[in-house]
Protein backbone atom coordinates (compact mmCIF):
# COMPACT_ATOMS: atom_id res chain seq x y z
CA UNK A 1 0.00 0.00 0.00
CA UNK A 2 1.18 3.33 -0.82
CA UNK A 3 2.12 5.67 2.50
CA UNK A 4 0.04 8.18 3.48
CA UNK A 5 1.02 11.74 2.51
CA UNK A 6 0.62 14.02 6.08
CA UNK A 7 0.42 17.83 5.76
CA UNK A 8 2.74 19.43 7.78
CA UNK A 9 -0.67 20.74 10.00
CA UNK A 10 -1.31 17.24 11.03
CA UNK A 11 2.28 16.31 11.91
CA UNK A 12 2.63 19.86 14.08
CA UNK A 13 -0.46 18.54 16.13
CA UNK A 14 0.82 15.17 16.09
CA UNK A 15 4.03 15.66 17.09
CA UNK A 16 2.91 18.56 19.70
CA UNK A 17 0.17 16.70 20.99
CA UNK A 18 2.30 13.39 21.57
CA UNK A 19 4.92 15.51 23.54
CA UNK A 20 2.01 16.81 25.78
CA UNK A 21 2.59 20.95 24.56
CA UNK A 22 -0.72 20.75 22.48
CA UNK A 23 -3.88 22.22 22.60
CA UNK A 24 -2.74 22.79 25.85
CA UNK A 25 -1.14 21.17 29.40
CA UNK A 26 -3.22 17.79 29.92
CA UNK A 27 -1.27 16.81 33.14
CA UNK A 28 -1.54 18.12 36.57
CA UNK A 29 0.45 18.02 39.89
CA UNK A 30 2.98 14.91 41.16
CA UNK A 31 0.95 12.12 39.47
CA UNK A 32 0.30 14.22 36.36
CA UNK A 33 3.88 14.80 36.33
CA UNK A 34 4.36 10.91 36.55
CA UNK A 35 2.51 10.07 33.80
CA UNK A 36 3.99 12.90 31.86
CA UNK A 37 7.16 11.67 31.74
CA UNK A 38 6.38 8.43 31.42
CA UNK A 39 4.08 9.29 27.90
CA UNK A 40 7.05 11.45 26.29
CA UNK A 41 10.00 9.14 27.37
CA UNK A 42 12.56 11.38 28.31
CA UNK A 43 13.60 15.33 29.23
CA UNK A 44 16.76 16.78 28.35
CA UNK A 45 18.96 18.25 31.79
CA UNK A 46 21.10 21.02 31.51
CA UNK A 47 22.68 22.70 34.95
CA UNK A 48 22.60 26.47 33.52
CA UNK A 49 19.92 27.97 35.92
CA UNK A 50 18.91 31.97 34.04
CA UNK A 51 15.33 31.87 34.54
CA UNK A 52 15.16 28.32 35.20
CA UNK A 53 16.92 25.19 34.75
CA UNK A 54 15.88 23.94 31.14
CA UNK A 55 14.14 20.82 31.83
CA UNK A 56 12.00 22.82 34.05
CA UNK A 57 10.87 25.14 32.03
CA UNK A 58 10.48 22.27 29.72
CA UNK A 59 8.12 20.36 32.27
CA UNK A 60 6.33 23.77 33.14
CA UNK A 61 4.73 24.03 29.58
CA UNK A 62 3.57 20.18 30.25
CA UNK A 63 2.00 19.66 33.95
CA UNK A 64 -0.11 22.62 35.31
CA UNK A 65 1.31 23.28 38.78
CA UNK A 66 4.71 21.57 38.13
CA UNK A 67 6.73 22.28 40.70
CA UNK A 68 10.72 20.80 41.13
CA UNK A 69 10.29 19.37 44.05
CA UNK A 70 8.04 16.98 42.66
CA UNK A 71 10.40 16.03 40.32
CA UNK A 72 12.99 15.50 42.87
CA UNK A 73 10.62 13.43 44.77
CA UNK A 74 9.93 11.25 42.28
CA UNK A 75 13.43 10.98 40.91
CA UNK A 76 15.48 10.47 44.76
CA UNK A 77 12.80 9.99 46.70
CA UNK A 78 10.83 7.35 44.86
CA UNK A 79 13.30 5.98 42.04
CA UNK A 80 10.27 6.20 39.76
CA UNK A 81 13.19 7.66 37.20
CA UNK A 82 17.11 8.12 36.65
CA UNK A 83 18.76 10.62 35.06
CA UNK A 84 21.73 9.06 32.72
CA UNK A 85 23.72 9.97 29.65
CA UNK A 86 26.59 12.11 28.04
CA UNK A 87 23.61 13.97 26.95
CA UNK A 88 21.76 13.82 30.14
CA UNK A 89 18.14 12.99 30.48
CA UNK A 90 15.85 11.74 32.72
CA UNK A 91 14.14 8.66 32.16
CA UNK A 92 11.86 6.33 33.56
CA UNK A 93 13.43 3.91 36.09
CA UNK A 94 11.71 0.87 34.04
CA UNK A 95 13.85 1.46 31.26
CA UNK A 96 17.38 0.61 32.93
CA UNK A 97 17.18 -2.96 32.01
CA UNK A 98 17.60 -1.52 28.42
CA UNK A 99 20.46 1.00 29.10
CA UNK A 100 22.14 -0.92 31.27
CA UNK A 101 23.00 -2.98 27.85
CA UNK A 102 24.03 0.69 26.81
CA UNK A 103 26.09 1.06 30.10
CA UNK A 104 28.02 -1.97 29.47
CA UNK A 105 29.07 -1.18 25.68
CA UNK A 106 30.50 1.98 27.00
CA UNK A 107 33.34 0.00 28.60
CA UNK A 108 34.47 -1.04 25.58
CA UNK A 109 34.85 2.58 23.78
CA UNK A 110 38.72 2.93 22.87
CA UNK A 111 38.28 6.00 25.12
CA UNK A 112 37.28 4.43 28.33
CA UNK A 113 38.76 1.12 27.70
CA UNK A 114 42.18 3.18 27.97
CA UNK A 115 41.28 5.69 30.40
CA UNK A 116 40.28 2.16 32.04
CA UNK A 117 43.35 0.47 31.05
CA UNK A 118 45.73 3.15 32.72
CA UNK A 119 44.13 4.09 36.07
CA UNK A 120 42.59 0.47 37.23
CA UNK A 121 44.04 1.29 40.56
CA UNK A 122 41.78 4.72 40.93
CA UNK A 123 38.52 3.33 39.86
CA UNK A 124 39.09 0.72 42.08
CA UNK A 125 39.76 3.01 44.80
CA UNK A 126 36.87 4.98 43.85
CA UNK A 127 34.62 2.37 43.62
CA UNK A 128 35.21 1.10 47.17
CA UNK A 129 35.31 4.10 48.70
CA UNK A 130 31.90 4.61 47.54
CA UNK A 131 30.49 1.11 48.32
CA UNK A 132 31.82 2.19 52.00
CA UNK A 133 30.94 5.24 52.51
CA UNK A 134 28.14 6.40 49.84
CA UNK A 135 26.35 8.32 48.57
CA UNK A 136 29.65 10.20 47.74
CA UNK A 137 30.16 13.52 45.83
CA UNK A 138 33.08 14.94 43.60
CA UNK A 139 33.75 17.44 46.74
CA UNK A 140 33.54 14.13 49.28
CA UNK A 141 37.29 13.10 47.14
CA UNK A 142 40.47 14.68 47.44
CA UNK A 143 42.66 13.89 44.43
CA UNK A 144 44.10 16.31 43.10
CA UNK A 145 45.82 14.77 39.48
CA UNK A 146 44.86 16.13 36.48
CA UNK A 147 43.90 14.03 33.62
CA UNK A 148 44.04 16.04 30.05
CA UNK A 149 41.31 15.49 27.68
CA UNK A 150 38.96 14.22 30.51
CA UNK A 151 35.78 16.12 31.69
CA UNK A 152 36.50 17.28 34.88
CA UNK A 153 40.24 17.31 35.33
CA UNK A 154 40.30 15.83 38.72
CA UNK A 155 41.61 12.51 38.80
CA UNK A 156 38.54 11.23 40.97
CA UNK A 157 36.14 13.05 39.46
CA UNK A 158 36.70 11.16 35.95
CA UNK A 159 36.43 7.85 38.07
CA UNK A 160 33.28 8.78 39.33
CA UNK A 161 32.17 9.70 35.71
CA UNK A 162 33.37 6.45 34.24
CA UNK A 163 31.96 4.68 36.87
CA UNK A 164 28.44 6.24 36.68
CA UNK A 165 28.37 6.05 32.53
CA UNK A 166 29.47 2.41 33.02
CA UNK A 167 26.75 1.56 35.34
CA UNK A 168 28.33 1.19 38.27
CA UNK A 169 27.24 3.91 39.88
CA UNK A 170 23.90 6.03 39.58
CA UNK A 171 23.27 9.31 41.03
CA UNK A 172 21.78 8.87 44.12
CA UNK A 173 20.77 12.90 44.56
CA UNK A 174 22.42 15.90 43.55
CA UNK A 175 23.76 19.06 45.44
CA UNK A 176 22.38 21.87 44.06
CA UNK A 177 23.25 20.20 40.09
CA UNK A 178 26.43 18.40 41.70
CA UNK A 179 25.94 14.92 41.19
CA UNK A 180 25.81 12.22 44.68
CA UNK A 181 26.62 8.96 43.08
CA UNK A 182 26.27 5.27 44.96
CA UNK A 183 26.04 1.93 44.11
CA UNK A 184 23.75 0.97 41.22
CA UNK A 185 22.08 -1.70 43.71
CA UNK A 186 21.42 0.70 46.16
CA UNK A 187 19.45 2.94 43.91
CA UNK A 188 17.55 1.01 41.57
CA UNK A 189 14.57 -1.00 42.62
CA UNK A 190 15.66 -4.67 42.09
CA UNK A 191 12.83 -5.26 39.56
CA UNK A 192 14.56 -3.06 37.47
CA UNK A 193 18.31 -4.08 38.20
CA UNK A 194 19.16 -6.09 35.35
CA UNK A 195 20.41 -6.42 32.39
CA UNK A 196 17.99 -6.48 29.06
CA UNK A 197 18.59 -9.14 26.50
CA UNK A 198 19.83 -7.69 23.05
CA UNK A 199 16.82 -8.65 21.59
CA UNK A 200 15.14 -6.74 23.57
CA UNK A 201 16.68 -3.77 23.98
CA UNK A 202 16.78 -3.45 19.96
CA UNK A 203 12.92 -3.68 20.22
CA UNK A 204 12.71 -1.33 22.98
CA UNK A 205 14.79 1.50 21.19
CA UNK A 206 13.41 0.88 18.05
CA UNK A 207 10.36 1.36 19.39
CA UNK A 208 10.59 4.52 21.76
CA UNK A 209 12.82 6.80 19.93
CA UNK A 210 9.71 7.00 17.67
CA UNK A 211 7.77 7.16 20.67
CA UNK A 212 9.41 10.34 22.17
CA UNK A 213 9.92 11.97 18.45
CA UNK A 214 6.67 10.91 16.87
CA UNK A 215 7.69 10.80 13.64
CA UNK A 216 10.95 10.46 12.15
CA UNK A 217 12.60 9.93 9.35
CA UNK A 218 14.88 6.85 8.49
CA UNK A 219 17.97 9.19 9.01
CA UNK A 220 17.26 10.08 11.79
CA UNK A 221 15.54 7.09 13.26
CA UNK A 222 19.02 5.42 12.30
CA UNK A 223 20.83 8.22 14.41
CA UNK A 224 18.93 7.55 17.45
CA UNK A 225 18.90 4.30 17.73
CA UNK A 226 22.31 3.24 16.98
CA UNK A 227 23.47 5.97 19.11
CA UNK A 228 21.15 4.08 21.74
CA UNK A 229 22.29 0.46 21.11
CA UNK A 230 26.32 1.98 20.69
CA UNK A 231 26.39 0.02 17.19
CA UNK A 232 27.35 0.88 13.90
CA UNK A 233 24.45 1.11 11.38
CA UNK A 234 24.06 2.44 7.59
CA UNK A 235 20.95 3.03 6.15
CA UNK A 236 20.65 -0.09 4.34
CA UNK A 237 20.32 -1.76 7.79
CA UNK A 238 17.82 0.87 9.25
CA UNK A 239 15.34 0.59 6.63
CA UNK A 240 15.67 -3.44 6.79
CA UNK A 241 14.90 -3.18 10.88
CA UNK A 242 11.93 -0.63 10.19
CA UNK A 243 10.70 -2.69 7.05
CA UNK A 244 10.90 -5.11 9.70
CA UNK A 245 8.82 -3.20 12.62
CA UNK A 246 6.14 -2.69 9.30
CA UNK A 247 5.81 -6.20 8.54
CA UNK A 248 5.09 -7.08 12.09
CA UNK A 249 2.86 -3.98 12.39
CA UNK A 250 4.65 -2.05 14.95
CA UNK A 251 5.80 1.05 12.72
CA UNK A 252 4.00 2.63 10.01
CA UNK A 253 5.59 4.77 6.85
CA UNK A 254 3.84 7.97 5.57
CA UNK A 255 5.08 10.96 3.84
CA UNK A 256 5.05 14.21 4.37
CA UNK A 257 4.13 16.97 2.17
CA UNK A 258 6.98 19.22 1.23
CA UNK A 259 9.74 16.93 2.72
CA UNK A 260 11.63 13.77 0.86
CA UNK A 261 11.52 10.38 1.67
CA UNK A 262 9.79 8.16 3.98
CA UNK A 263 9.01 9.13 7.89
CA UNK A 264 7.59 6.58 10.27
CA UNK A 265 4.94 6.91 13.39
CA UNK A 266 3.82 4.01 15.69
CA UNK A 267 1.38 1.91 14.63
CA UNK A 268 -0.61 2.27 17.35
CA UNK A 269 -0.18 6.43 17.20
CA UNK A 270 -2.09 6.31 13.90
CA UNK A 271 -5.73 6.80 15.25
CA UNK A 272 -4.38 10.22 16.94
CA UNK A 273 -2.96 10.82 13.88
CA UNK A 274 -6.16 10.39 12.05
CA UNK A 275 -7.80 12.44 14.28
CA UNK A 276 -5.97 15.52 14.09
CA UNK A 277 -6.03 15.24 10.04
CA UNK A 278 -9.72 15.56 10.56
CA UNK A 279 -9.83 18.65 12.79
CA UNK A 280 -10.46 16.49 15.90
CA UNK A 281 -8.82 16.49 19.47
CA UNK A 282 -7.77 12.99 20.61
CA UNK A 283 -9.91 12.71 23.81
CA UNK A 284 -6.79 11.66 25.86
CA UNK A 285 -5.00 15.07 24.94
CA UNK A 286 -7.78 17.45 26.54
CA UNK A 287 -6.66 20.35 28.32
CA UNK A 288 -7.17 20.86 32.11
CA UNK A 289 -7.00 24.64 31.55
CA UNK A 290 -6.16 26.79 28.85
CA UNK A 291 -5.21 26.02 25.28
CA UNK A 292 -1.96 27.00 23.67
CA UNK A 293 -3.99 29.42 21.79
CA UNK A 294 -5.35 30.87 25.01
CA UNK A 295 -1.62 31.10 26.62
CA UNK A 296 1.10 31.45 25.32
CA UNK A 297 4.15 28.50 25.93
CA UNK A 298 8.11 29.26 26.46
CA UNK A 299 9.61 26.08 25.72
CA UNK A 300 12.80 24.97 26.76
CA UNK A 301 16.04 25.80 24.75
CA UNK A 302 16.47 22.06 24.65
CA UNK A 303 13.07 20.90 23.87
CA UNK A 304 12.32 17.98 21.58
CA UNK A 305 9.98 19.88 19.47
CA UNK A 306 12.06 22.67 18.97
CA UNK A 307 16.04 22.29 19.46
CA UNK A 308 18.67 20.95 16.86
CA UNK A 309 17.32 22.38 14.29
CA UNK A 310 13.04 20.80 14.62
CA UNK A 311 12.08 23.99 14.84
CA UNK A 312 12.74 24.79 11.47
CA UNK A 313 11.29 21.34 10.02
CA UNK A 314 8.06 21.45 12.15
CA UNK A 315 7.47 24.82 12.12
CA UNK A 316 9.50 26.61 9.54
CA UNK A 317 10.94 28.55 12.30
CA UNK A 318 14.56 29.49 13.24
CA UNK A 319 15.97 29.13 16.33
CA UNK A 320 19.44 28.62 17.73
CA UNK A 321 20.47 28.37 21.71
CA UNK A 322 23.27 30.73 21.67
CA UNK A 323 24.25 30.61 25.00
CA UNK A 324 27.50 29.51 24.19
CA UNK A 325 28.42 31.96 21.35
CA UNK A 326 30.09 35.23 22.38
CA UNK A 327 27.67 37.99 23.03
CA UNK A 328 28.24 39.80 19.48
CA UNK A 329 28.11 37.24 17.74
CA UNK A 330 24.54 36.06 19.24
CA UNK A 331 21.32 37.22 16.60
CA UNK A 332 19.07 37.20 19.77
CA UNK A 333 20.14 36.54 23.29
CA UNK A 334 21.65 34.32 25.93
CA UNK A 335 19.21 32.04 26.82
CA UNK A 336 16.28 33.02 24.36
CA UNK A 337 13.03 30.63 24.41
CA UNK A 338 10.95 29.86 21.84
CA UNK A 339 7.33 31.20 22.34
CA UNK A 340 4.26 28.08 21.63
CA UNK A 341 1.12 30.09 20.40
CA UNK A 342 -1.37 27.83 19.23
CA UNK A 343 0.26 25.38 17.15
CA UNK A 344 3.10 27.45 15.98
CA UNK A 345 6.12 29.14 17.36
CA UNK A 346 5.93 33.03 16.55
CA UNK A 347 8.39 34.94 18.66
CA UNK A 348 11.21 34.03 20.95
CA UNK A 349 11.78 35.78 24.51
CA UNK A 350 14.82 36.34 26.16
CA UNK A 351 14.13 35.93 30.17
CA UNK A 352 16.81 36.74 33.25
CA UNK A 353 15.74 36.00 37.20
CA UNK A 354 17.01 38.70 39.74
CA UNK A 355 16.85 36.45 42.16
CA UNK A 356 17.96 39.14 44.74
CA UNK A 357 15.27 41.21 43.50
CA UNK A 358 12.45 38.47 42.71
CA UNK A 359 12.16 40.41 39.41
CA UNK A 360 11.89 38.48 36.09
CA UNK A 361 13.62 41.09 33.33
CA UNK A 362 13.34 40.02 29.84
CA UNK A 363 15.87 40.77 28.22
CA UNK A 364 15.22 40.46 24.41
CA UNK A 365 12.06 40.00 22.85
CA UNK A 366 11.21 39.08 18.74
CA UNK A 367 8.58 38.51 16.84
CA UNK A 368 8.77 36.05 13.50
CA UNK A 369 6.05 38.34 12.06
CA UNK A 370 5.55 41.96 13.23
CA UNK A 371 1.75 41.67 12.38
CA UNK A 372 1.62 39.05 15.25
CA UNK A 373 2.69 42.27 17.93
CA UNK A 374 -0.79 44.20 16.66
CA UNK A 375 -3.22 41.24 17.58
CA UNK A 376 -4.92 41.47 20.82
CA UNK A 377 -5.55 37.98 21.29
CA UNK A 378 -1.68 37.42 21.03
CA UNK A 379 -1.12 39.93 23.40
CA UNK A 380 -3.41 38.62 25.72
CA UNK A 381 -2.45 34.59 25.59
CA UNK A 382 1.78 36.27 26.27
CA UNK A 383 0.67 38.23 29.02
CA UNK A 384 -1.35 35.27 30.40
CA UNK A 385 1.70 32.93 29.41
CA UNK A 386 3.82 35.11 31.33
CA UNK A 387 2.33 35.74 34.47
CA UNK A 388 1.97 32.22 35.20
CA UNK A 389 6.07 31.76 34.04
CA UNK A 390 6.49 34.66 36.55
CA UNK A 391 4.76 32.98 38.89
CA UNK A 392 6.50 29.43 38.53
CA UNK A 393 9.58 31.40 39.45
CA UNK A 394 8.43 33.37 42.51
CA UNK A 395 8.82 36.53 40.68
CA UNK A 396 6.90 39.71 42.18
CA UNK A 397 7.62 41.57 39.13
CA UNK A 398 8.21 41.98 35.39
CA UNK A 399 10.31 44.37 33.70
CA UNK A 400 10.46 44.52 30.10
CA UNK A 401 12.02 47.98 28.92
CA UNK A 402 13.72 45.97 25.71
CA UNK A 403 10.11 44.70 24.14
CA UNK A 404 8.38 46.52 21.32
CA UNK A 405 5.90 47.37 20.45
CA UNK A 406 5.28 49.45 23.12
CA UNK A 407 1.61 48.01 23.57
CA UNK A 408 3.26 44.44 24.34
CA UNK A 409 5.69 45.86 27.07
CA UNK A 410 3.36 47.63 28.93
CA UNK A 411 0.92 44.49 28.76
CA UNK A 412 3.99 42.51 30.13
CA UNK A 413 4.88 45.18 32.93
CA UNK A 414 1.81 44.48 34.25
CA UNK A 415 1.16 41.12 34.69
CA UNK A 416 1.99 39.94 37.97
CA UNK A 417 -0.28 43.26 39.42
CA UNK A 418 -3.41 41.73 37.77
CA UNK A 419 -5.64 38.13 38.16
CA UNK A 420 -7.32 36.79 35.22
């Protein structure tokens, strides 16, 4: 059967919608947030902390009344989740079995296999010092060695990393964003303390990279997954494994208009796929407030919608995180957010915390389409958008001298004085 041609309407839904961002947040409080994480798979961590830490923000535009210490709880207090990876995410403590397999493989990187190789000695040391006196920080060691070309310098400290990426260790809790490492079988549950099967864990990945992306194409579903498994894999072999998800009826192929070659969804995401193509709202994806179109969204600079370059393919809209580019070399600003309006992203916002103050300053804000400033029903879902941003961070004030047009600043000055 020929594949489906989507227009690029239905996949924005789709792929909004099965991330949780659209029409609007569908989760609420600790068990909301549970579930929440659980649907999309995985949140991207990052320890820079402007406004708020990204995978915050990015949980914010999710669960109405997220708060971080829910997260925390449910990370270190209940081990419902771990948070793992060179690019560090959190994910749901029943998936462990499957990176464990990815733990393993990462002893066998020419890297670590050297770094392993010349300082058995250290991680030894490291290791039982740890089993005996754990949950240990970086700060609880004293070495003092440098090792070039290693993240963190510190002798220790690249034990401890090596030790936690090769599964020995997990983070227990964290200081601030300093990671507490102990034992692996003191922090995961033992149903989950084990090691998936190959097998499996190729099904599992194959599986929930599509999951958390909700559509991808056979590049990039390629990418993810070999990247997961830490295997070499061309295209040839990709589109083989994913012929071999169709046959079986786990992965579906459809096109999409404007764009070349196949994409794939789950199988079982095609009835919310078919009802968004009609005009229709999944029942599971109701709002328990406002819509997107209602109030406005800042999502995360990391955000799976949006970052490495999504934003351009699902919403023909550019955005780079230039947080680490030199300030004159930056087209908008350090830690700029792109702004969710309905289905679409149509300006980006620049936010600071004075947290001495308790004063949210934004500090850049652009539109994609200037029109967009002159409609009062944008101007009304940004200023309810931001009070309740301003609110997440305990801010008791707005100031926003750098936005034009003038109508949107002094809409913005005024939010936290006024209750919708």
């Amino acid at each position: 059967m020929k594949p489906r041609t989507l227009t690029n309407e239905t996949i924005r839904h789709f792929v909004l919608g099965r991330q949780g961002l659209w029409p609007g947040r569908r989760w609420s409080g600790p068990t909301g947030l549970d579930t929440a994480l659980h649907v999309i798979g995985s949140v991207q961590m990052d320890p820079l902390n402007v406004a708020a830490r990204a995978h915050h923000i990015a949980l914010w535009g999710r669960v109405d009344a997220y708060a971080p210490a829910d997260l925390e709880a449910l990370m270190y207090g209940q081990r419902r989740f771990f948070d793992y990876g060179g690019v560090l995410r959190i994910r749901p403590m029943a998936h462990l079995p499957y990176w464990r397999l990815h733990m393993a493989r990462r002893r066998d990187e020419p890297r670590w296999a050297a770094f392993r190789a010349e300082n058995g000695p250290l991680i030894r040391d490291v290791l039982r010092e740890v089993e005996t006196g754990g949950p240990l920080g970086n700060r609880d060691f004293t070495g003092t060695a440098s090792i070039a070309n290693y993240r963190g310098g510190k002798d220790t400290t690249v034990a401890l990393y090596y030790l936690w990426l090769t599964g020995e260790l997990m983070i227990d809790h964290r200081r601030g964003f300093d990671r507490v490492y102990d034992v692996r079988d003191r922090v995961a549950p033992p149903e989950h303390n084990r090691v998936s099967t190959v097998r499996d864990a190729e099904r599992f990945f194959a599986r929930s990279v599509l999951a958390h992306y909700g559509v991808m194409s056979e590049r990039a579903w390629k990418n993810a997954v070999a990247g997961a498994l830490l295997e070499k894999m061309d295209l040839a072999e990709a589109r083989r494994r994913l012929a071999g998800m169709q046959a079986e009826g786990s992965a579906t192929p459809v096109r999409i208009e404007g764009q070349r070659g196949l994409h794939y969804v789950l199988t079982d995401d095609l009835p919310a796929i078919e009802d968004v193509a009609t005009g229709t709202v999944p029942a599971a994806w109701t709002p328990v407030g406002a819509t997107t179109h209602d109030e406005v969204v800042f999502l995360s600079p990391l955000d799976t919608v949006s970052a490495s370059g999504r934003a351009a393919a699902l919403f023909d809209f550019e955005y780079r995180w230039e947080v680490y580019k030199p300030a004159h070399k930056r087209r908008w600003g350090y830690y700029t957010l792109p702004i969710l309006w309905g289905d679409r992203l149509v300006a980006r916002l620049d936010p600071k915390l004075d947290r001495e103050r308790n004063v949210l300053r934004i500090e850049g804000f652009w539109l994609e389409d200037e029109a967009t400033g002159n409609d009062p029903a944008f101007i009304a879902a940004l200023s309810r958008g931001l009070r309740r941003f301003a609110r997440f961070l305990g801010a008791v004030e707005v100031e926003a001298d750098t936005v034009g047009p003038s109508a949107i600043r002094r809409e913005l000055e005024r939010v936290v004085e006024r209750e919708d």
